[in-house]
Protein backbone atom coordinates (compact mmCIF):
# COMPACT_ATOMS: atom_id res chain seq x y z
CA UNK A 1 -21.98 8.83 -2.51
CA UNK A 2 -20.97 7.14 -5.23
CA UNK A 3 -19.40 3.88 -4.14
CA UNK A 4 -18.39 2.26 -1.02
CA UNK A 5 -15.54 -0.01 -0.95
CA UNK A 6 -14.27 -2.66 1.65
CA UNK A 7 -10.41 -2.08 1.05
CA UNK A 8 -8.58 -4.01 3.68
CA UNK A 9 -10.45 -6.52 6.19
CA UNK A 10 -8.14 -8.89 8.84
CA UNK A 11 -8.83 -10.36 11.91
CA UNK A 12 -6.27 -12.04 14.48
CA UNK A 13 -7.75 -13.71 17.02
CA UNK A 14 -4.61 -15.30 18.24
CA UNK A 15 -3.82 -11.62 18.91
CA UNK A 16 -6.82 -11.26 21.30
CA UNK A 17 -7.11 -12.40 24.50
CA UNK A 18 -10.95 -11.76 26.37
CA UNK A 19 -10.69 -9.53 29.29
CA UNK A 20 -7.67 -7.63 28.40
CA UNK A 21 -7.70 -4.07 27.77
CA UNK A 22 -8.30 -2.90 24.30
CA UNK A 23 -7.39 0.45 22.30
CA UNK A 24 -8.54 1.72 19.04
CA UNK A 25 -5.99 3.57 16.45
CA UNK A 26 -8.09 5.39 14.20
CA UNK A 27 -6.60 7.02 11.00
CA UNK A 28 -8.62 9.28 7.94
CA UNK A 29 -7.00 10.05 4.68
CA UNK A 30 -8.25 12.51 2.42
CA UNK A 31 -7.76 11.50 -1.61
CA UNK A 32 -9.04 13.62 -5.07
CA UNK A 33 -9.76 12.27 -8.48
CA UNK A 34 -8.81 15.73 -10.62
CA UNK A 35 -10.77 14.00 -13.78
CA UNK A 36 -13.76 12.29 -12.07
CA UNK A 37 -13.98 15.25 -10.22
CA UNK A 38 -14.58 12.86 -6.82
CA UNK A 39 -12.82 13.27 -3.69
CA UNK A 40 -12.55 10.09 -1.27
CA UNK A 41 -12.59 9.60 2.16
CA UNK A 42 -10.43 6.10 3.30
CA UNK A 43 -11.71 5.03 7.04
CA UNK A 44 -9.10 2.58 8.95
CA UNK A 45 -8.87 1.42 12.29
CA UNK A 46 -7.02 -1.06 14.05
CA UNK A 47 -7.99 -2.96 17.35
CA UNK A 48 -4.73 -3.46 19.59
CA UNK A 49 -4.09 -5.58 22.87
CA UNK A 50 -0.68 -5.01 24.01
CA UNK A 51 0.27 -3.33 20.52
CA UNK A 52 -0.92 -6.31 18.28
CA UNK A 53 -3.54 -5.64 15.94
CA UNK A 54 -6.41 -7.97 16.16
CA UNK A 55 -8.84 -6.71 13.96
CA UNK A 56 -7.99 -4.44 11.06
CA UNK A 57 -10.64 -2.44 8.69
CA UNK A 58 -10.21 -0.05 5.88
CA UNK A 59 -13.14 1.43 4.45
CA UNK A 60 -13.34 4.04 1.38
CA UNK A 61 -16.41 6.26 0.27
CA UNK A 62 -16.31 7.87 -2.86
CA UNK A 63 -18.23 10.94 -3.69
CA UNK A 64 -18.99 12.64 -6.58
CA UNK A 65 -18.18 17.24 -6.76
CA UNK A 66 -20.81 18.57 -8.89
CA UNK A 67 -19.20 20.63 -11.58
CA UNK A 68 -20.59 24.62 -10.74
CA UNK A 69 -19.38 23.30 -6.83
CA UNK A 70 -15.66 22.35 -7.99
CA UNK A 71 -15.34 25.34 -10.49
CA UNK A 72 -16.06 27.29 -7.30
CA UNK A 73 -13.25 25.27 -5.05
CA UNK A 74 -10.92 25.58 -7.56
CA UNK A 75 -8.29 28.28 -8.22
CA UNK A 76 -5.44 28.14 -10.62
CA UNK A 77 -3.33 25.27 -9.73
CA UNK A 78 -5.36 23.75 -6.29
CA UNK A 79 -8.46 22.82 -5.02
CA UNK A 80 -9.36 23.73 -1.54
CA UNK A 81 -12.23 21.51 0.57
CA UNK A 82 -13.15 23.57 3.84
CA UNK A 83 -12.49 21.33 6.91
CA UNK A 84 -16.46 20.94 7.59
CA UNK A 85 -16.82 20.09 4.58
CA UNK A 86 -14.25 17.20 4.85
CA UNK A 87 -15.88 16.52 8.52
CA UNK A 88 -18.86 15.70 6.98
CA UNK A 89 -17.82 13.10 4.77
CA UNK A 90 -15.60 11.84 7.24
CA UNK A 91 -18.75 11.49 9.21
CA UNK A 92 -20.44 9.19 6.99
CA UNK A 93 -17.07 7.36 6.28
CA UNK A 94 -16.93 6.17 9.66
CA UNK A 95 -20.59 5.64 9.80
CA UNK A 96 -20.66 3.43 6.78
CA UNK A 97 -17.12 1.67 8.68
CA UNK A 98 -19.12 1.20 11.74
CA UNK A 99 -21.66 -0.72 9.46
CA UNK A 100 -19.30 -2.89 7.69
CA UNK A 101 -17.65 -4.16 10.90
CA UNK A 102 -20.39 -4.91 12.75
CA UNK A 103 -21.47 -7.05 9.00
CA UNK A 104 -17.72 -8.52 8.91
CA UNK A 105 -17.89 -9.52 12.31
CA UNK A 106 -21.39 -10.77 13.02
CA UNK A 107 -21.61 -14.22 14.62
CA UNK A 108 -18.04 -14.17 15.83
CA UNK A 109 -16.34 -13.33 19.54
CA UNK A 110 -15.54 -9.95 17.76
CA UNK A 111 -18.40 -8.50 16.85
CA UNK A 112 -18.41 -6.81 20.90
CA UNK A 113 -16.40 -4.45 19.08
CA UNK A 114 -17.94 -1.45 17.73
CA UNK A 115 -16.68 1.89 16.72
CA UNK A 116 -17.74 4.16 19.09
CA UNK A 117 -18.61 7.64 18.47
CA UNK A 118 -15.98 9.69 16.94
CA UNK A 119 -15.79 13.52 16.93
CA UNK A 120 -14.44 13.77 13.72
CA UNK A 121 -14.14 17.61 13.73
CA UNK A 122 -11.41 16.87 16.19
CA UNK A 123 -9.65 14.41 13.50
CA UNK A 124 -10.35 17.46 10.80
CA UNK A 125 -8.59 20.22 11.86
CA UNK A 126 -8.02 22.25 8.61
CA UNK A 127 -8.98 22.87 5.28
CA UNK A 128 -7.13 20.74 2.80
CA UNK A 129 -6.02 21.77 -0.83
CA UNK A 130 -5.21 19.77 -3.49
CA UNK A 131 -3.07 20.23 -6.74
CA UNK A 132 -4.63 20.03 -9.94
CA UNK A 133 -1.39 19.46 -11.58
């Protein structure tokens, strides 16, 4: 990995009210530096009561493609990354995430909220190319 990057943090806590039922909207996006030869994995997820958004985090890892390992992803015009591949990083994305909430949130009436465990082959479904245009 080659950097890890808090982009977005917000809490609302007049959205949140204790004892009402929670959900968790949970979003990965897939981005590729061409030049750098990196391809980044951005993290966000929103806590909701009653569709309000209490807490908000967005959380990027950056990692670095060895050049024989691109040359061999790449093909004319795209480069492909195989969906495990992706899964993997997307993995410790929302491992590092979990980390920085619980940081963000520590001493507060938020920090009960953790990520829970995320099967993030099911958030990965397919292989993903890129244009090297």
């Amino acid at each position: 990995m080659l950097a890890l990057k808090t982009e977005q943090f917000a809490t609302f806590e007049k959205n949140f009210a204790e004892g009402s039922k929670s959900s968790l909207i949970t979003n990965l996006e897939f981005k590729v530096n061409t030049i750098q030869k990196q391809l980044s994995v951005l993290a966000t997820f929103m806590f909701e009561q009653e569709k309000k958004t209490f807490i908000k985090i967005q959380v990027s890892c950056h990692f670095g493609v060895a050049n024989e390992s691109w040359d061999n992803l790449c093909n004319e015009a795209k480069i492909t990354f195989s969906k495990e591949f992706l899964a993997h990083l997307a993995m410790l994305t929302v491992g590092s995430t979990r980390g920085v909430l619980h940081a963000k949130t520590e001493n507060t009436k938020l920090n009960q909220f953790l990520l829970p465990t995320i099967n993030v082959t099911s958030l990965v479904k397919n292989d993903i190319e890129f244009s090297l245009k």
